[in-house]
Every structure is written in structure tokens, then in C-alpha cells.
C-alpha atoms as a PDB file:
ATOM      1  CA  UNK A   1      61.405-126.032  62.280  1.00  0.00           C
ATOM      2  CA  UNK A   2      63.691-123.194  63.484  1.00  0.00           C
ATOM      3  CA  UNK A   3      64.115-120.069  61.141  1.00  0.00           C
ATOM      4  CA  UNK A   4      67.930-121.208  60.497  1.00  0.00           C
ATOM      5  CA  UNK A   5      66.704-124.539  59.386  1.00  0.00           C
ATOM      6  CA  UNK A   6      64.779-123.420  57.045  1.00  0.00           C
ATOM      7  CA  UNK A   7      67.082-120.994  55.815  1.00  0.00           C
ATOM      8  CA  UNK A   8      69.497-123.899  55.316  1.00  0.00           C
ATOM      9  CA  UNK A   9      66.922-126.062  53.043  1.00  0.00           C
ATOM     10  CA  UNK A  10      67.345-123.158  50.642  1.00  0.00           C
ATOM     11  CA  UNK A  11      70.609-124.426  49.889  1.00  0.00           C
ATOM     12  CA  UNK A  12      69.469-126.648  47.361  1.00  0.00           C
ATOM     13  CA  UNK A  13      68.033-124.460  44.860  1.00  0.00           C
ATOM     14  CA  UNK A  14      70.366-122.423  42.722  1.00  0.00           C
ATOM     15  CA  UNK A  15      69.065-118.798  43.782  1.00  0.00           C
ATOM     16  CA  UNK A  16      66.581-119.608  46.696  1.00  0.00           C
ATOM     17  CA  UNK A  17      68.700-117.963  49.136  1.00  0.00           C
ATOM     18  CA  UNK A  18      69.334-114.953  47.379  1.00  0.00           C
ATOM     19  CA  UNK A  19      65.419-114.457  46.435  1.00  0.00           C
ATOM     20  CA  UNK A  20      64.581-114.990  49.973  1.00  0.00           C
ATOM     21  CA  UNK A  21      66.762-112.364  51.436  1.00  0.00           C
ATOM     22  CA  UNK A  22      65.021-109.657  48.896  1.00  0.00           C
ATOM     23  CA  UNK A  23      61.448-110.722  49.499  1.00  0.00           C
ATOM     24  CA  UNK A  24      62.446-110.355  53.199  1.00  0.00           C
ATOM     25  CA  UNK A  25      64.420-106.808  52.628  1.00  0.00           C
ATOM     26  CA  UNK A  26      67.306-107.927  54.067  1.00  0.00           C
ATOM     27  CA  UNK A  27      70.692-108.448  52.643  1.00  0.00           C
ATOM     28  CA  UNK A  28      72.658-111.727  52.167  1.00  0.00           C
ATOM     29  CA  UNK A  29      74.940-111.232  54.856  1.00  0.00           C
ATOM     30  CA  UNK A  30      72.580-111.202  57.479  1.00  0.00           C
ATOM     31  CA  UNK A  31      70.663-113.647  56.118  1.00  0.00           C
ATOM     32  CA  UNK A  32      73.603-116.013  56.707  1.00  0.00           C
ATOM     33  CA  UNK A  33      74.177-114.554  60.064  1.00  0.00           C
ATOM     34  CA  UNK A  34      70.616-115.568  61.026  1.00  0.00           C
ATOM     35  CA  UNK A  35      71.251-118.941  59.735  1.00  0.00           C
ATOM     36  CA  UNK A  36      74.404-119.837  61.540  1.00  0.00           C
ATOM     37  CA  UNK A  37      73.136-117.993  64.783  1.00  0.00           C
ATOM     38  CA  UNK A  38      74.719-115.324  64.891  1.00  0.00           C
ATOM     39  CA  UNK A  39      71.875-112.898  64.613  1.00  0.00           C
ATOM     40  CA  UNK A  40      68.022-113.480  65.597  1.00  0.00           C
ATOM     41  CA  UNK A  41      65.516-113.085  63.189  1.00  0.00           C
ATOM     42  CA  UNK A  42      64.338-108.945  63.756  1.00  0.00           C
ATOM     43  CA  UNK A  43      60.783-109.068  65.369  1.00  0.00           C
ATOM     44  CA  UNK A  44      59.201-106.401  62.808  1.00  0.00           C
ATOM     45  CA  UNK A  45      59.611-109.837  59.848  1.00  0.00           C
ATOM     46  CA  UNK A  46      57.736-112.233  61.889  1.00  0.00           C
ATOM     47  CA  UNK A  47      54.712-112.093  59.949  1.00  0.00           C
ATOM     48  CA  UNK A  48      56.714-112.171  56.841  1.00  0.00           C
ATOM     49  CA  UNK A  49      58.702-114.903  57.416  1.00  0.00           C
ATOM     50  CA  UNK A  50      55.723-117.179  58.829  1.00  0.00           C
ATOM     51  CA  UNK A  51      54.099-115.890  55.151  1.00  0.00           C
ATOM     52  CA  UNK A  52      57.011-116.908  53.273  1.00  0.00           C
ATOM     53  CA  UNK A  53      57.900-120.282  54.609  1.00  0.00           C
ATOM     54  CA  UNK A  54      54.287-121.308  54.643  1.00  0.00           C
ATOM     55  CA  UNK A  55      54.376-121.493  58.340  1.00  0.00           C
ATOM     56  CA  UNK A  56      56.936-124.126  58.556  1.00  0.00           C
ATOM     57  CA  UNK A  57      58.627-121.454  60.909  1.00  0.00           C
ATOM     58  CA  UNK A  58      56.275-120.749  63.983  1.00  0.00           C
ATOM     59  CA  UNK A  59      56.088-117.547  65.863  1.00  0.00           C
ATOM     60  CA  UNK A  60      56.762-119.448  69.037  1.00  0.00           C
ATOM     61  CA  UNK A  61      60.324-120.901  66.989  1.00  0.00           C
ATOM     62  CA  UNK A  62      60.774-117.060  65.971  1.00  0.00           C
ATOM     63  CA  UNK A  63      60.195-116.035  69.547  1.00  0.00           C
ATOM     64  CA  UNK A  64      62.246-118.898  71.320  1.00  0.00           C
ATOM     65  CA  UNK A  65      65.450-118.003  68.858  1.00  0.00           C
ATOM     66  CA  UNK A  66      65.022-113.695  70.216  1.00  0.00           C
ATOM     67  CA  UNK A  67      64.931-114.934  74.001  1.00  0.00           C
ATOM     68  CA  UNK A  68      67.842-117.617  73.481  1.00  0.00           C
ATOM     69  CA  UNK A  69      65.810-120.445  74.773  1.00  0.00           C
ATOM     70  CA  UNK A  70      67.774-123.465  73.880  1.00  0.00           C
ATOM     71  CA  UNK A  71      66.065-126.174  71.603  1.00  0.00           C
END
């Protein structure tokens, strides 16, 4: 599962979004430019976000979205 997909499952819980952004010290707006690929995930929250998702996000996903590698 790519970091954007995962990012969109938040969707259905009132909130998730928004929590996830602060636990990851970003704001909202670049949380939703992550999701809709306009921005890649910065390398320094790898660890964070494998953490926070449970590692439903891989570091190779993480790593494939910086380079551009199409999925």
C-alpha cells in the first residue's frame, strides 16, 4: 500500500486525517498534497510513517514514491 493510499483510508473517520498530520508534524495542506501526488512523502518521516500505519506503508513504497518509479 502506497503512502497516498493510506492517507486516503483516513477518510472515513471523522478526524483521522487531521490527527495524522499532527502526529506526523506536518500540516493539512501537505498532507493532502502527499495524497493526491503532488508532493513525496519527506525522507526524515520514514520511520514515522512506517510506525504510524503499522507498516502497511513499506520503506521500499516510501522510497519508490521519492524516485517516481511508477506503480
Amino acid at each position: 500500500m502506497t503512502h497516498s493510499e493510506f492517507i486516503k483510508t483516513l477518510s472515513e473517520q471523522r478526524g483521522a486525517k487531521t490527527e495524522y498530520a499532527k502526529k506526523l508534524g506536518l500540516s493539512l495542506s501537505f498532507l493532502w498534497q502527499i495524497e493526491n501526488g503532488r508532493a513525496v512523502t519527506p525522507k526524515r518521516l520514514y520511520k514515522d510513517v512506517m510506525l504510524l500505519t503499522k507498516n502497511k506503508v513499506s520503506i521500499s513504497e516510501l522510497i519508490s514514491e521519492f524516485r517516481g518509479c511508477p506503480k
